[in-house]
PDB file of N, CA and C in Angstrom:
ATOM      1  N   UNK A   1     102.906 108.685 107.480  1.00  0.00           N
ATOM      2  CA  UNK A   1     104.000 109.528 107.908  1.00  0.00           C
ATOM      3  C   UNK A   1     103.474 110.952 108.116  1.00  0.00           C
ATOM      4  N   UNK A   2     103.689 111.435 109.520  1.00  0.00           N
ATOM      5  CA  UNK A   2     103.387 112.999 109.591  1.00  0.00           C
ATOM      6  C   UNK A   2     104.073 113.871 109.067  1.00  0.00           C
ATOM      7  N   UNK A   3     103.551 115.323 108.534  1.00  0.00           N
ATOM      8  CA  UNK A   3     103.933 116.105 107.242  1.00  0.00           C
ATOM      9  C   UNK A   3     104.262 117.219 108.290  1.00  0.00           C
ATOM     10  N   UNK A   4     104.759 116.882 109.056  1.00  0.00           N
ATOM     11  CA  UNK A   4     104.943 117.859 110.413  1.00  0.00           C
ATOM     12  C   UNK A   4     104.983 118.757 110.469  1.00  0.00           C
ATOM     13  N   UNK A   5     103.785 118.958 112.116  1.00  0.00           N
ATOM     14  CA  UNK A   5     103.130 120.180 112.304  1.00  0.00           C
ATOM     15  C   UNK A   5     103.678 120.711 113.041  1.00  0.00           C
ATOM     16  N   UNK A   6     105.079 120.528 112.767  1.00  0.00           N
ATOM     17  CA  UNK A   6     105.723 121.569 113.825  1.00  0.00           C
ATOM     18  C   UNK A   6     107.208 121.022 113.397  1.00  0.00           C
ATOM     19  N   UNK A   7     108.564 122.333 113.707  1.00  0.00           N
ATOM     20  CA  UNK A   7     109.797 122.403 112.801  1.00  0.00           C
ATOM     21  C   UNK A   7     110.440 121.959 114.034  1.00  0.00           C
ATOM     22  N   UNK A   8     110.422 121.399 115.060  1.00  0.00           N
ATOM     23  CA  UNK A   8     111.011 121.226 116.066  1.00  0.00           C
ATOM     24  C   UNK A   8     111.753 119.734 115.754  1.00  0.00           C
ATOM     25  N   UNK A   9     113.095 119.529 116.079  1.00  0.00           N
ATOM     26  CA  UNK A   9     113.769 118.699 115.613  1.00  0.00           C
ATOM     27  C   UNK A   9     113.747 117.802 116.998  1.00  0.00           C
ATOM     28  N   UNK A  10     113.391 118.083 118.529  1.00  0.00           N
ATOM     29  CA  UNK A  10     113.720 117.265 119.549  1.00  0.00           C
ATOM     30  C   UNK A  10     112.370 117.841 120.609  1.00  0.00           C
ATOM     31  N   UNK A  11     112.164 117.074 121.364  1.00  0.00           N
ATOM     32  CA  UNK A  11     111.094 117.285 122.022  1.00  0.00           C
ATOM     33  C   UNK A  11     111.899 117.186 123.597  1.00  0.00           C
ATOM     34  N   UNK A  12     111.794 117.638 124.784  1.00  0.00           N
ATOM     35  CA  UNK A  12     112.154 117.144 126.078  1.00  0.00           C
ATOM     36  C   UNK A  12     111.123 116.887 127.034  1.00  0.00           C
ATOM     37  N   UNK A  13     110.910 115.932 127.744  1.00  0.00           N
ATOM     38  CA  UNK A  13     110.103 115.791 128.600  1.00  0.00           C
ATOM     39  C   UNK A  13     110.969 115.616 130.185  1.00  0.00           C
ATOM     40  N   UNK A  14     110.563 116.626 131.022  1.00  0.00           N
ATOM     41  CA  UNK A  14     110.784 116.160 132.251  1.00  0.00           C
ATOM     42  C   UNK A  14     109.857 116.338 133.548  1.00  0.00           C
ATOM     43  N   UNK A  15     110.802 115.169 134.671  1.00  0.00           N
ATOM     44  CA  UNK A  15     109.545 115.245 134.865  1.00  0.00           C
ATOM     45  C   UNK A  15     110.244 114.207 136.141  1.00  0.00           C
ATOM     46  N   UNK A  16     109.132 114.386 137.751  1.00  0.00           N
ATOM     47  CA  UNK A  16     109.953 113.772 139.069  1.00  0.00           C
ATOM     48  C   UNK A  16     108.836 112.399 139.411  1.00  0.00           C
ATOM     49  N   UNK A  17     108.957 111.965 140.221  1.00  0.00           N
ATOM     50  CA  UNK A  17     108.171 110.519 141.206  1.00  0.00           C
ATOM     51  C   UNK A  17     108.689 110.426 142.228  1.00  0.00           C
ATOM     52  N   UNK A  18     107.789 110.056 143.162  1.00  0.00           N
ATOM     53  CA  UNK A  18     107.978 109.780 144.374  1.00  0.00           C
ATOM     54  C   UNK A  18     108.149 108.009 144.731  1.00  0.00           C
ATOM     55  N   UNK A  19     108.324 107.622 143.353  1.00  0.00           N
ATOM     56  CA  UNK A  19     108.921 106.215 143.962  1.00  0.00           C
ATOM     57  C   UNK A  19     109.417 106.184 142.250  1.00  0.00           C
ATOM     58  N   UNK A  20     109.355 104.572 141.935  1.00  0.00           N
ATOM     59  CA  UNK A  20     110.034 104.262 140.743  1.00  0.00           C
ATOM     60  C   UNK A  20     108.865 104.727 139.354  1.00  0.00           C
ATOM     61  N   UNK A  21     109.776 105.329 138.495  1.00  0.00           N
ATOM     62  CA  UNK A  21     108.829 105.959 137.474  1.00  0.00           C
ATOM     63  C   UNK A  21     108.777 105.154 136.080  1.00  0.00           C
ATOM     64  N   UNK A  22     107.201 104.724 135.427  1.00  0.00           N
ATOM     65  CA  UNK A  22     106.767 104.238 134.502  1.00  0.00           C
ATOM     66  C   UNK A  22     107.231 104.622 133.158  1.00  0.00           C
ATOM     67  N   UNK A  23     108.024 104.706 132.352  1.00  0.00           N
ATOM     68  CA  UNK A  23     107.975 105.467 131.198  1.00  0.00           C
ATOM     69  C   UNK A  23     107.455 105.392 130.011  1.00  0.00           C
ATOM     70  N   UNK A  24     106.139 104.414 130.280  1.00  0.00           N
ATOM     71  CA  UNK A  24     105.215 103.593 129.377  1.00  0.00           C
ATOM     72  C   UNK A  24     103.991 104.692 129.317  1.00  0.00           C
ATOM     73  N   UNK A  25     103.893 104.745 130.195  1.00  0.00           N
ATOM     74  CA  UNK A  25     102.271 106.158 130.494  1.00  0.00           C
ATOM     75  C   UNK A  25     102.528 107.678 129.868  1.00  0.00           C
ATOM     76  N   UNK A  26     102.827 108.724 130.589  1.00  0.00           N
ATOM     77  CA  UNK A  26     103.607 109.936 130.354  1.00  0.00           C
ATOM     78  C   UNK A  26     104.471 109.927 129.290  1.00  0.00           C
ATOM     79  N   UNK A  27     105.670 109.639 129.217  1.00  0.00           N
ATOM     80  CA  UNK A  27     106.623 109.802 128.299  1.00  0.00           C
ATOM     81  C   UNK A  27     106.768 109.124 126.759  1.00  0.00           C
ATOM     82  N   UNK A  28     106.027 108.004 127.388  1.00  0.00           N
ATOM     83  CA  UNK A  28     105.421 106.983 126.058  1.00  0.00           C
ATOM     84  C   UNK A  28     104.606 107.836 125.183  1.00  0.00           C
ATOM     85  N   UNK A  29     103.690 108.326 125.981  1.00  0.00           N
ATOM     86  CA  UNK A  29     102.563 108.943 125.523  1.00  0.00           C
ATOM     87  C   UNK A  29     102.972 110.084 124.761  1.00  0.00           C
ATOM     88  N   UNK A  30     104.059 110.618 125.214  1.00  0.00           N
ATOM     89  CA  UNK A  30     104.562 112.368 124.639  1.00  0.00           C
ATOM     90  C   UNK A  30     105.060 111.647 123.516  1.00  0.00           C
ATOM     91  N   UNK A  31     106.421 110.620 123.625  1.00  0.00           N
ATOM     92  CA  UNK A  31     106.963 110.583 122.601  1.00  0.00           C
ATOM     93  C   UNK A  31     106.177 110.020 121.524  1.00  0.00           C
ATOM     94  N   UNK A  32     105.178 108.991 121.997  1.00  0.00           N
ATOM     95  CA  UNK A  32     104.265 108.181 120.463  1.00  0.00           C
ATOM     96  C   UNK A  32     103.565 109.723 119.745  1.00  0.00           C
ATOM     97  N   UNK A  33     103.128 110.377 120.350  1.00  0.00           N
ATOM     98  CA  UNK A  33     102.628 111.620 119.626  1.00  0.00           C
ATOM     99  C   UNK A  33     103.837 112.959 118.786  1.00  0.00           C
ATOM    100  N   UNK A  34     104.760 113.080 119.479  1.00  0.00           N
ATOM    101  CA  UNK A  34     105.529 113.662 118.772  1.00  0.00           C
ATOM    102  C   UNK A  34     106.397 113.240 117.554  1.00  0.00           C
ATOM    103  N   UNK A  35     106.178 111.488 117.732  1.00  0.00           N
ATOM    104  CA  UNK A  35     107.217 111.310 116.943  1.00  0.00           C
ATOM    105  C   UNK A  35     105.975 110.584 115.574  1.00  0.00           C
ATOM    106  N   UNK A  36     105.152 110.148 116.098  1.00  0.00           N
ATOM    107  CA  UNK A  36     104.447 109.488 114.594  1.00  0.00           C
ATOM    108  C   UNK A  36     103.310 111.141 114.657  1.00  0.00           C
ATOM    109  N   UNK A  37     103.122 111.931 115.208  1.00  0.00           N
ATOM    110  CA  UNK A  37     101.371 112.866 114.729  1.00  0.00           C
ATOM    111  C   UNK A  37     102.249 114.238 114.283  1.00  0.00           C
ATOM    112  N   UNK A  38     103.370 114.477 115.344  1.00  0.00           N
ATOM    113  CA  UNK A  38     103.764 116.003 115.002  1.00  0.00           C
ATOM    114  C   UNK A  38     105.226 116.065 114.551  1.00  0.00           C
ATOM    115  N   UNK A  39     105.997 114.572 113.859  1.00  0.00           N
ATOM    116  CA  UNK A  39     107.119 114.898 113.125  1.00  0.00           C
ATOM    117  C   UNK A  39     107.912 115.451 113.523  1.00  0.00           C
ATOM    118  N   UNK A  40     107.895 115.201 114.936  1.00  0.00           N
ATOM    119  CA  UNK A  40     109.545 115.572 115.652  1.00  0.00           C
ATOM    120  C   UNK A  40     110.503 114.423 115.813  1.00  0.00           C
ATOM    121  N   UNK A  41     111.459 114.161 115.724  1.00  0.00           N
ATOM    122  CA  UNK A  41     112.121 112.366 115.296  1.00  0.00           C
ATOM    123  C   UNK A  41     112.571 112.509 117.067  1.00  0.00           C
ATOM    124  N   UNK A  42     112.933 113.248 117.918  1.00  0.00           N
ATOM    125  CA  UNK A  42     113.816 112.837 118.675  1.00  0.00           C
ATOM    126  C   UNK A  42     112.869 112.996 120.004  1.00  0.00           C
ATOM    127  N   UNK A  43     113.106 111.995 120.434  1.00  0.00           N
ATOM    128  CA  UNK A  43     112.120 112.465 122.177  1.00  0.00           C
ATOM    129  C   UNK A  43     113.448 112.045 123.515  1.00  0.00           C
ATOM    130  N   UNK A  44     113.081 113.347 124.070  1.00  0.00           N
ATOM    131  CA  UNK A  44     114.304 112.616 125.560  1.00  0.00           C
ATOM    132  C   UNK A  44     113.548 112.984 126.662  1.00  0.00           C
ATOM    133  N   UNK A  45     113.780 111.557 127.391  1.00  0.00           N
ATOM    134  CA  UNK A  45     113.712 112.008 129.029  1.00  0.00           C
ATOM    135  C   UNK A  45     114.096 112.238 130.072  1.00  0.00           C
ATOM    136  N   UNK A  46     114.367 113.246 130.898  1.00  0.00           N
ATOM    137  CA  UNK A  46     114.673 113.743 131.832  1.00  0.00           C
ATOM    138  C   UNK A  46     113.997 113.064 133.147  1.00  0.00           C
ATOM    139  N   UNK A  47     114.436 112.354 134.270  1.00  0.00           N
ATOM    140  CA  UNK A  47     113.407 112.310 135.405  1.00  0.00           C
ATOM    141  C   UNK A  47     114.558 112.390 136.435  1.00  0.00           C
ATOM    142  N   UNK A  48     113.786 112.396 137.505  1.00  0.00           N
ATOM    143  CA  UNK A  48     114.317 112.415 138.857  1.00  0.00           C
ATOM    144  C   UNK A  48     112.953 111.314 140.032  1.00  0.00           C
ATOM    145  N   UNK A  49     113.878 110.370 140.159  1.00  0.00           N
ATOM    146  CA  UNK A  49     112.850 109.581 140.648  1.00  0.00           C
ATOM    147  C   UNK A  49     113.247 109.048 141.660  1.00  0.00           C
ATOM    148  N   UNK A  50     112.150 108.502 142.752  1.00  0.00           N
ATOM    149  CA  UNK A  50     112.883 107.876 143.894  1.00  0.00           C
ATOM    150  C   UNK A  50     112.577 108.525 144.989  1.00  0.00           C
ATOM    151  N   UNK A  51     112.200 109.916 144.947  1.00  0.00           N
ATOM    152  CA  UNK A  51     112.348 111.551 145.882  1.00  0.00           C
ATOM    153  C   UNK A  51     111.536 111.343 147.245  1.00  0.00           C
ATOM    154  N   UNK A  52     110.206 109.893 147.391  1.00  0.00           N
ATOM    155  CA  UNK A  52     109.652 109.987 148.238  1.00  0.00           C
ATOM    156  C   UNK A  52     109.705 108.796 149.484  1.00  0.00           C
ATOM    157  N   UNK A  53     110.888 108.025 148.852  1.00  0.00           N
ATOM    158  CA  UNK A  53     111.106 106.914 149.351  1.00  0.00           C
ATOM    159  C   UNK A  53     111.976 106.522 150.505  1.00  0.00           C
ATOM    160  N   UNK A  54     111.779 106.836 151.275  1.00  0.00           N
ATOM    161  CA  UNK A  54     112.351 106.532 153.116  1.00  0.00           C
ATOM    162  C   UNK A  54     113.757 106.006 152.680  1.00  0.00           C
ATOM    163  N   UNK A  55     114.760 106.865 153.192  1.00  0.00           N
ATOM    164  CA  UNK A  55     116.189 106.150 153.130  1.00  0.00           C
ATOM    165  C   UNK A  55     116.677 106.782 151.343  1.00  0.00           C
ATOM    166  N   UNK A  56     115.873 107.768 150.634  1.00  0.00           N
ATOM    167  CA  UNK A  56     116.729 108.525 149.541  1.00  0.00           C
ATOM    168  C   UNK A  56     116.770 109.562 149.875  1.00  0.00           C
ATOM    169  N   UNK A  57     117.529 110.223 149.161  1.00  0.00           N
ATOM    170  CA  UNK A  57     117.877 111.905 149.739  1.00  0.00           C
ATOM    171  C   UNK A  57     117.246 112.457 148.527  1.00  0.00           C
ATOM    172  N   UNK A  58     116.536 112.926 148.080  1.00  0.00           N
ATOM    173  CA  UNK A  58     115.852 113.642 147.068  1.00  0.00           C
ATOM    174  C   UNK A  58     116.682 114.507 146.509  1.00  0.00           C
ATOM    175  N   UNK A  59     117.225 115.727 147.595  1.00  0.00           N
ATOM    176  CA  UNK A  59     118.086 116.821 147.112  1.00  0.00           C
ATOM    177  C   UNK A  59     119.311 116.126 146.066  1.00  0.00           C
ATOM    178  N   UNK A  60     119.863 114.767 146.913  1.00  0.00           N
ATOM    179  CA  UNK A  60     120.844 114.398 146.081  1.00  0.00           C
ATOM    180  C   UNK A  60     120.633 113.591 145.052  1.00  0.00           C
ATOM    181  N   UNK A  61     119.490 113.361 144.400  1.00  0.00           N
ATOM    182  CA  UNK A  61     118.221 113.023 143.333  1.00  0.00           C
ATOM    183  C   UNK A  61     118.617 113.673 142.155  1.00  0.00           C
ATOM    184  N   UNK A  62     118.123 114.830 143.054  1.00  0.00           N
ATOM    185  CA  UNK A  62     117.939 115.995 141.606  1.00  0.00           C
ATOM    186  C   UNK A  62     119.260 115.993 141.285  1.00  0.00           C
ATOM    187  N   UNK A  63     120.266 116.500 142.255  1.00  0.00           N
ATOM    188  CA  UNK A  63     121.052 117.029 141.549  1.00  0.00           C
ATOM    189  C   UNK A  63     122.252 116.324 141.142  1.00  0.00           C
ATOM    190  N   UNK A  64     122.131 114.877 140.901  1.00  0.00           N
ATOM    191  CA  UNK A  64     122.481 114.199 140.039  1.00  0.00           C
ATOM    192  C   UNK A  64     122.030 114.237 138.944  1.00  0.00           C
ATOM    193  N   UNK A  65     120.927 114.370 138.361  1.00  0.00           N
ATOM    194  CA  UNK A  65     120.262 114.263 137.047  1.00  0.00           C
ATOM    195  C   UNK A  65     120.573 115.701 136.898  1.00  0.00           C
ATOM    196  N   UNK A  66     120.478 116.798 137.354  1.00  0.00           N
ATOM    197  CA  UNK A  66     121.135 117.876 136.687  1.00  0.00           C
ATOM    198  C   UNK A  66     122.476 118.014 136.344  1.00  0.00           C
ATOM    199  N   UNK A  67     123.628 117.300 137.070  1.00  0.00           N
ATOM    200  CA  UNK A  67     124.671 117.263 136.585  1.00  0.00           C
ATOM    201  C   UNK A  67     125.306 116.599 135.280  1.00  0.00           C
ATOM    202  N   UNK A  68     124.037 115.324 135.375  1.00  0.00           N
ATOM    203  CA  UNK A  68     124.055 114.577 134.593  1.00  0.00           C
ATOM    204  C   UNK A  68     123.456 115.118 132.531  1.00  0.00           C
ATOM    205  N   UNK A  69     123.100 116.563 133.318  1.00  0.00           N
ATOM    206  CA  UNK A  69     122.699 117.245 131.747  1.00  0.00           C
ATOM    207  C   UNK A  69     123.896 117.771 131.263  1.00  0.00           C
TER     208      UNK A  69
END
């Protein structure tokens, strides 16, 4: 159990793709480290994905997931 190196109670990761996004690589990666090395319990992700893909509207991408905060 980490004796945590840091007082931060939530971590955020965000973050866009130009097609469908992995959350095994990147975000996996943030949260396995914040939550078992630096004793932060909470990890969230933010994305916007899809943005490069013929026939999506990107603009209306984003700003769904921002409304959606």
């Amino acid at each position: 159990m980490p004796h945590g190196l840091c007082k931060a109670d939530e971590i955020i990761y965000v973050t866009t793709a130009g097609g469908p996004y992995i959350s095994d690589y990147g975000f996996g990666y943030i949260k396995d480290l914040a939550q078992n090395y630096l004793g932060i319990p909470k990890a969230t992700l933010i994305k916007a994905e899809m943005l490069d893909v013929e026939g999506c509207n990107a603009d209306e991408i984003v700003e769904k997931v921002i409304l959606e905060l």
